[in-house]
PDB file of N, CA and C in Angstrom:
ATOM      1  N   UNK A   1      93.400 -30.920   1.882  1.00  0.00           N
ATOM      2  CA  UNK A   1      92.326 -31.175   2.827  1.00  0.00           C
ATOM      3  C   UNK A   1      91.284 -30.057   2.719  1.00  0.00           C
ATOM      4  N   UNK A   2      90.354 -30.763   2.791  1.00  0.00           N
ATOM      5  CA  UNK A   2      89.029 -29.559   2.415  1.00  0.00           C
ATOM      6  C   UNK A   2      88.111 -29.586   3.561  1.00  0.00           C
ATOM      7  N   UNK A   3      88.023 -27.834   4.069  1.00  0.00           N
ATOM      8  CA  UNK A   3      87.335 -27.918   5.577  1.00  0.00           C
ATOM      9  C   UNK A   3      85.635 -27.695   4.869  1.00  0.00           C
ATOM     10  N   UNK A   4      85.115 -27.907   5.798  1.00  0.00           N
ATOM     11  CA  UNK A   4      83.343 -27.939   5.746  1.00  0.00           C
ATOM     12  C   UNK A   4      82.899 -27.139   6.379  1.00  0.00           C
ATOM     13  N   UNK A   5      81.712 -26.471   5.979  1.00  0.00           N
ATOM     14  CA  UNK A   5      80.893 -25.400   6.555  1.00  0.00           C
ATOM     15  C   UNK A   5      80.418 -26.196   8.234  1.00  0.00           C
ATOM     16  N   UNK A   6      80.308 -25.847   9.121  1.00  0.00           N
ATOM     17  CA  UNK A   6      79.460 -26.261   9.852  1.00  0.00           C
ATOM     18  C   UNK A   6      77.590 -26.171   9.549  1.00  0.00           C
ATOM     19  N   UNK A   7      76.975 -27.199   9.794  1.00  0.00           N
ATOM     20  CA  UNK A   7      75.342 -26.870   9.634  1.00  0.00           C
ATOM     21  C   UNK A   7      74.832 -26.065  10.758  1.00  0.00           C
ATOM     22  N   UNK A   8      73.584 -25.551  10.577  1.00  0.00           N
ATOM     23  CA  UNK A   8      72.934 -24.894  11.190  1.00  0.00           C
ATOM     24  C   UNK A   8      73.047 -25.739  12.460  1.00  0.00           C
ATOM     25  N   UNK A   9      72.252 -26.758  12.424  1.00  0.00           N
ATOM     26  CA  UNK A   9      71.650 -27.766  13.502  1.00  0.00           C
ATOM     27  C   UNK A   9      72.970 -28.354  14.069  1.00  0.00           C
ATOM     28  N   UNK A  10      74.335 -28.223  13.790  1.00  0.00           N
ATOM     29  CA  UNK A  10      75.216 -28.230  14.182  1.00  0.00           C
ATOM     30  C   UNK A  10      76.105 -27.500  15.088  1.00  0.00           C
ATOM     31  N   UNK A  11      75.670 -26.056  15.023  1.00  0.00           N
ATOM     32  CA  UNK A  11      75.956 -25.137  15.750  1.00  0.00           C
ATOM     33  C   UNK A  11      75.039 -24.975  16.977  1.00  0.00           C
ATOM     34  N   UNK A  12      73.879 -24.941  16.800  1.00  0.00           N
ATOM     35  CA  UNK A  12      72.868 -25.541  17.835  1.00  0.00           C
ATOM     36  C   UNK A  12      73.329 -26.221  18.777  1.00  0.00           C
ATOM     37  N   UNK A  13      73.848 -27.741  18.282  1.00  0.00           N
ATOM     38  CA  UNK A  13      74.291 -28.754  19.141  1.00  0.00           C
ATOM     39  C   UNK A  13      75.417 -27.783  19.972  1.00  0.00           C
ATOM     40  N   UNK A  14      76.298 -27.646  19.182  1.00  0.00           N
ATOM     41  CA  UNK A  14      77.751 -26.725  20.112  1.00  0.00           C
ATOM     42  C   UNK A  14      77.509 -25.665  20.926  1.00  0.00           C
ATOM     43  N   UNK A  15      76.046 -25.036  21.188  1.00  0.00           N
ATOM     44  CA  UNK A  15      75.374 -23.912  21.798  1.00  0.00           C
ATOM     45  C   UNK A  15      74.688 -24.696  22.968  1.00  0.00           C
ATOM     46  N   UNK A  16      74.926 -25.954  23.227  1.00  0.00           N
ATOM     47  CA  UNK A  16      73.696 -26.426  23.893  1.00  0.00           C
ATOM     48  C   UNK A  16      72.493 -26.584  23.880  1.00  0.00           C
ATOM     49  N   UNK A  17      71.945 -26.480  22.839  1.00  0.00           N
ATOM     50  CA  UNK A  17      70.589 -26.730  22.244  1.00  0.00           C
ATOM     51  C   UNK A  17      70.052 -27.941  21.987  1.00  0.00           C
ATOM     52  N   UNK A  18      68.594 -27.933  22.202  1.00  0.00           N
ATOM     53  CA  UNK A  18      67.962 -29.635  21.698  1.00  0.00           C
ATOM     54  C   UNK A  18      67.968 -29.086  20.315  1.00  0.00           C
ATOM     55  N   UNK A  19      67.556 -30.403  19.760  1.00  0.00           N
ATOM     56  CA  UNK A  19      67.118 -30.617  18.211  1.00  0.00           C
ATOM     57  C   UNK A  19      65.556 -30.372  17.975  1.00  0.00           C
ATOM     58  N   UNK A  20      64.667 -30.144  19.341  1.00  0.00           N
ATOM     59  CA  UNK A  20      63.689 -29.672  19.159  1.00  0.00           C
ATOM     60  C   UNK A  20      63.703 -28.123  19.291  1.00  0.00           C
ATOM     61  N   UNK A  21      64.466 -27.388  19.473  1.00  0.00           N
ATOM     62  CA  UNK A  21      64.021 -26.291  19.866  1.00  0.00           C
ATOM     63  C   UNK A  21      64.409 -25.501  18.264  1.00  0.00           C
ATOM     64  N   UNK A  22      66.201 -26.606  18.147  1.00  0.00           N
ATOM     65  CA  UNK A  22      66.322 -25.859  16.721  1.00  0.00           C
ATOM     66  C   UNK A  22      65.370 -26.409  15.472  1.00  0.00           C
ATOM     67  N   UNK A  23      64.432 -27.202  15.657  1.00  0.00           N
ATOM     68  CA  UNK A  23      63.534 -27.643  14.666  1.00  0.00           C
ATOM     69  C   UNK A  23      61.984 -26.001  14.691  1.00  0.00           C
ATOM     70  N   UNK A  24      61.838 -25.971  16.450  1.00  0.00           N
ATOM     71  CA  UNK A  24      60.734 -24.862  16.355  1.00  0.00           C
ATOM     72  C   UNK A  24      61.405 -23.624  15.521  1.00  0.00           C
ATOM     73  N   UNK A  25      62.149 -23.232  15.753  1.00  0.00           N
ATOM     74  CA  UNK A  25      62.900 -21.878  15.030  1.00  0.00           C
ATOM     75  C   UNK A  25      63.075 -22.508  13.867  1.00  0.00           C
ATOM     76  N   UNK A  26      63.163 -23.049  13.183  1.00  0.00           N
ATOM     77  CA  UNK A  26      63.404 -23.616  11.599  1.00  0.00           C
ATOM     78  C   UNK A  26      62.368 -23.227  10.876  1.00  0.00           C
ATOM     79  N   UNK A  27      61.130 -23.518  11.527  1.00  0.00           N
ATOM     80  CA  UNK A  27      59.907 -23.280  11.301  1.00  0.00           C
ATOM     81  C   UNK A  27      59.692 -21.451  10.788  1.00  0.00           C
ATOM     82  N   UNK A  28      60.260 -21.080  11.765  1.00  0.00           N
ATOM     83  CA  UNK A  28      59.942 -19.309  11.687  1.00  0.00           C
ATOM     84  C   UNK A  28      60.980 -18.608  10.949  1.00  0.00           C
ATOM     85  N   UNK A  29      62.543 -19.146  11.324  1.00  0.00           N
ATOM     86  CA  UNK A  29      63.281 -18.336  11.172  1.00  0.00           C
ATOM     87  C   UNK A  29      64.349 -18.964   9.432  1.00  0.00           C
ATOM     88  N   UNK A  30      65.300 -18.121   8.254  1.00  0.00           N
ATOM     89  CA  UNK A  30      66.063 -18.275   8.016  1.00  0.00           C
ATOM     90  C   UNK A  30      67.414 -18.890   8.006  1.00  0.00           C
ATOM     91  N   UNK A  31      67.479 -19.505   7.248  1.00  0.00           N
ATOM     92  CA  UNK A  31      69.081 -20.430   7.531  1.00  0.00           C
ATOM     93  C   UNK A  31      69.909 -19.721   8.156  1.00  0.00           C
ATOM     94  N   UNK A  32      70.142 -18.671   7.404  1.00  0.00           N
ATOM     95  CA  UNK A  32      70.985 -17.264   8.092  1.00  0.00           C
ATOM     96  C   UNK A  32      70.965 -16.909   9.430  1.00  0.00           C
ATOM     97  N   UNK A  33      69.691 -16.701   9.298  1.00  0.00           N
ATOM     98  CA  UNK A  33      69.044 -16.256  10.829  1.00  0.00           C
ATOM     99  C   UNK A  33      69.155 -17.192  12.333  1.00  0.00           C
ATOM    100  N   UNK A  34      69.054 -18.625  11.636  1.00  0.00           N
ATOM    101  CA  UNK A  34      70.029 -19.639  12.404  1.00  0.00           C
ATOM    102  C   UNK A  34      71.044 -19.633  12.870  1.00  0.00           C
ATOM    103  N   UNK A  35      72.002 -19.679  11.790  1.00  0.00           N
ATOM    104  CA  UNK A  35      73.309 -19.530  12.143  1.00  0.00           C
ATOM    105  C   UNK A  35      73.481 -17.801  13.223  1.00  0.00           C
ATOM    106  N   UNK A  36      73.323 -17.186  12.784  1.00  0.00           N
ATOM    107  CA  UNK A  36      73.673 -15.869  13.886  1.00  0.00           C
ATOM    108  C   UNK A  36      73.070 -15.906  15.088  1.00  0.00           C
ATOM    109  N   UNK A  37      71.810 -17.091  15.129  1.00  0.00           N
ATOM    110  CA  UNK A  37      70.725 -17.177  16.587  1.00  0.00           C
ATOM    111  C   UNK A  37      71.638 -17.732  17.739  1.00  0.00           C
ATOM    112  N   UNK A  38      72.642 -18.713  17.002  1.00  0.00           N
ATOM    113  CA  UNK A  38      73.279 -19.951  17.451  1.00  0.00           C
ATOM    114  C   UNK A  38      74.555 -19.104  17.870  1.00  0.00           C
ATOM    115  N   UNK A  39      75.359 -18.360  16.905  1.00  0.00           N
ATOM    116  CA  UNK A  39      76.521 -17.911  17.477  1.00  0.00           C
ATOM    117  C   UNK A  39      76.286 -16.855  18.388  1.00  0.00           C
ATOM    118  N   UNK A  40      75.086 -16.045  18.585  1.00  0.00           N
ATOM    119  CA  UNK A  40      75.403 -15.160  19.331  1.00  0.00           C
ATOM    120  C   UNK A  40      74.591 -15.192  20.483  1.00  0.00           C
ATOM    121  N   UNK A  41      74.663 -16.599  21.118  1.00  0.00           N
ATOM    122  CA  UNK A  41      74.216 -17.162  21.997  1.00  0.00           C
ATOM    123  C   UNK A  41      75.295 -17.537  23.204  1.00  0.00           C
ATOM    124  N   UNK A  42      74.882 -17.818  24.460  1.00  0.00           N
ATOM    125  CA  UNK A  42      75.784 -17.951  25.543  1.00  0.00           C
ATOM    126  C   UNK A  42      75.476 -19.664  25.921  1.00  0.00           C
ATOM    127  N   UNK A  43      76.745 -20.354  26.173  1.00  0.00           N
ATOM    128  CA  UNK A  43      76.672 -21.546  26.318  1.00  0.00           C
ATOM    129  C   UNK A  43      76.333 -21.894  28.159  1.00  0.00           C
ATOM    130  N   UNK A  44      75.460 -22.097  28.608  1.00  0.00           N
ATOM    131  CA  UNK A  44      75.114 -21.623  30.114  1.00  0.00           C
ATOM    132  C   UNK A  44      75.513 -22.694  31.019  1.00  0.00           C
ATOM    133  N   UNK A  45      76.176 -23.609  30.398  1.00  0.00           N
ATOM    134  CA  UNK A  45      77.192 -24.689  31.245  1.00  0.00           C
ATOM    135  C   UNK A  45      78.864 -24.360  31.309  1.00  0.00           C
ATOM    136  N   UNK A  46      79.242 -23.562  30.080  1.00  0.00           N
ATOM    137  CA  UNK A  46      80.026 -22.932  30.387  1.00  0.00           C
ATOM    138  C   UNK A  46      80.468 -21.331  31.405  1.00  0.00           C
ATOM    139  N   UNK A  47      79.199 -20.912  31.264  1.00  0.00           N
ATOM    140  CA  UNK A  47      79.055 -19.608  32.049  1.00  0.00           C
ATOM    141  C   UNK A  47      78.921 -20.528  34.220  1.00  0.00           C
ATOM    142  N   UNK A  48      78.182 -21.334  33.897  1.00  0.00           N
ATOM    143  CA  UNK A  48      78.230 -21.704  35.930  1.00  0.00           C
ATOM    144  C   UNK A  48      79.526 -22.118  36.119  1.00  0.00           C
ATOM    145  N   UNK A  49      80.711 -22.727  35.293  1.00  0.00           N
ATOM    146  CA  UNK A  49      81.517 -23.756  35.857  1.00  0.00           C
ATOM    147  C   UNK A  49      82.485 -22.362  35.897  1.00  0.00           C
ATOM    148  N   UNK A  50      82.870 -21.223  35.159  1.00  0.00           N
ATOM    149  CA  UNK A  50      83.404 -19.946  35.588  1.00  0.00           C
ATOM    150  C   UNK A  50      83.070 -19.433  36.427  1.00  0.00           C
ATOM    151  N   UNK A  51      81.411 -19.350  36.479  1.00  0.00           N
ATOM    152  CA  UNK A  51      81.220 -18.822  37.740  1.00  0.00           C
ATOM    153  C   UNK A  51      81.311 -19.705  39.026  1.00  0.00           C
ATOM    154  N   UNK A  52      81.518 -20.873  39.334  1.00  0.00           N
ATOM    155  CA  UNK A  52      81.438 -21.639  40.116  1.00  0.00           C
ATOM    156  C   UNK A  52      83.213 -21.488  41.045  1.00  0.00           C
ATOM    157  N   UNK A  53      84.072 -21.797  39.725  1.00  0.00           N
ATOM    158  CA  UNK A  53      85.352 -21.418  39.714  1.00  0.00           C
ATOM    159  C   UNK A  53      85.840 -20.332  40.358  1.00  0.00           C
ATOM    160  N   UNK A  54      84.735 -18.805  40.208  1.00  0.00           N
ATOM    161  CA  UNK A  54      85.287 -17.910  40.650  1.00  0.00           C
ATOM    162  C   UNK A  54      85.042 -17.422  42.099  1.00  0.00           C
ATOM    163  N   UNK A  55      83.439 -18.303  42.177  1.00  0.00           N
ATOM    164  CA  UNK A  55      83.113 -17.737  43.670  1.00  0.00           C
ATOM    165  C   UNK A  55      83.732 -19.009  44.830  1.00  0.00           C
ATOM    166  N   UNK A  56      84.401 -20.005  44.457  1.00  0.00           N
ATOM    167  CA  UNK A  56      84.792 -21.116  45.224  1.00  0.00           C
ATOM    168  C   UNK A  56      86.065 -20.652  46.207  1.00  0.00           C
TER     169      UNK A  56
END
């Protein structure tokens, strides 16, 4: 079985991102520069439902 890179615009999606926003940065930025924009990003639907969790 052979695993696959994830795509740029794929990681995006898993970050919570539109497909427009990762299309504006496509424009400016590196494939590379993608991928590290995307991972070292905070998913902010996951951050309220912890915080929601914790102050309840």
């Amino acid at each position: 079985m052979r695993i696959r890179k994830l795509m740029s615009i794929e990681c995006w999606r898993l970050m919570s991102f539109d497909d427009e926003d990762y299309y504006l940065a496509k424009e400016v930025y590196c494939e590379t520069s993608l991928y590290k924009q995307a991972w070292n990003s905070i998913v902010v639907n996951v951050i309220y439902e912890i915080l929601k969790n914790l102050l309840i």
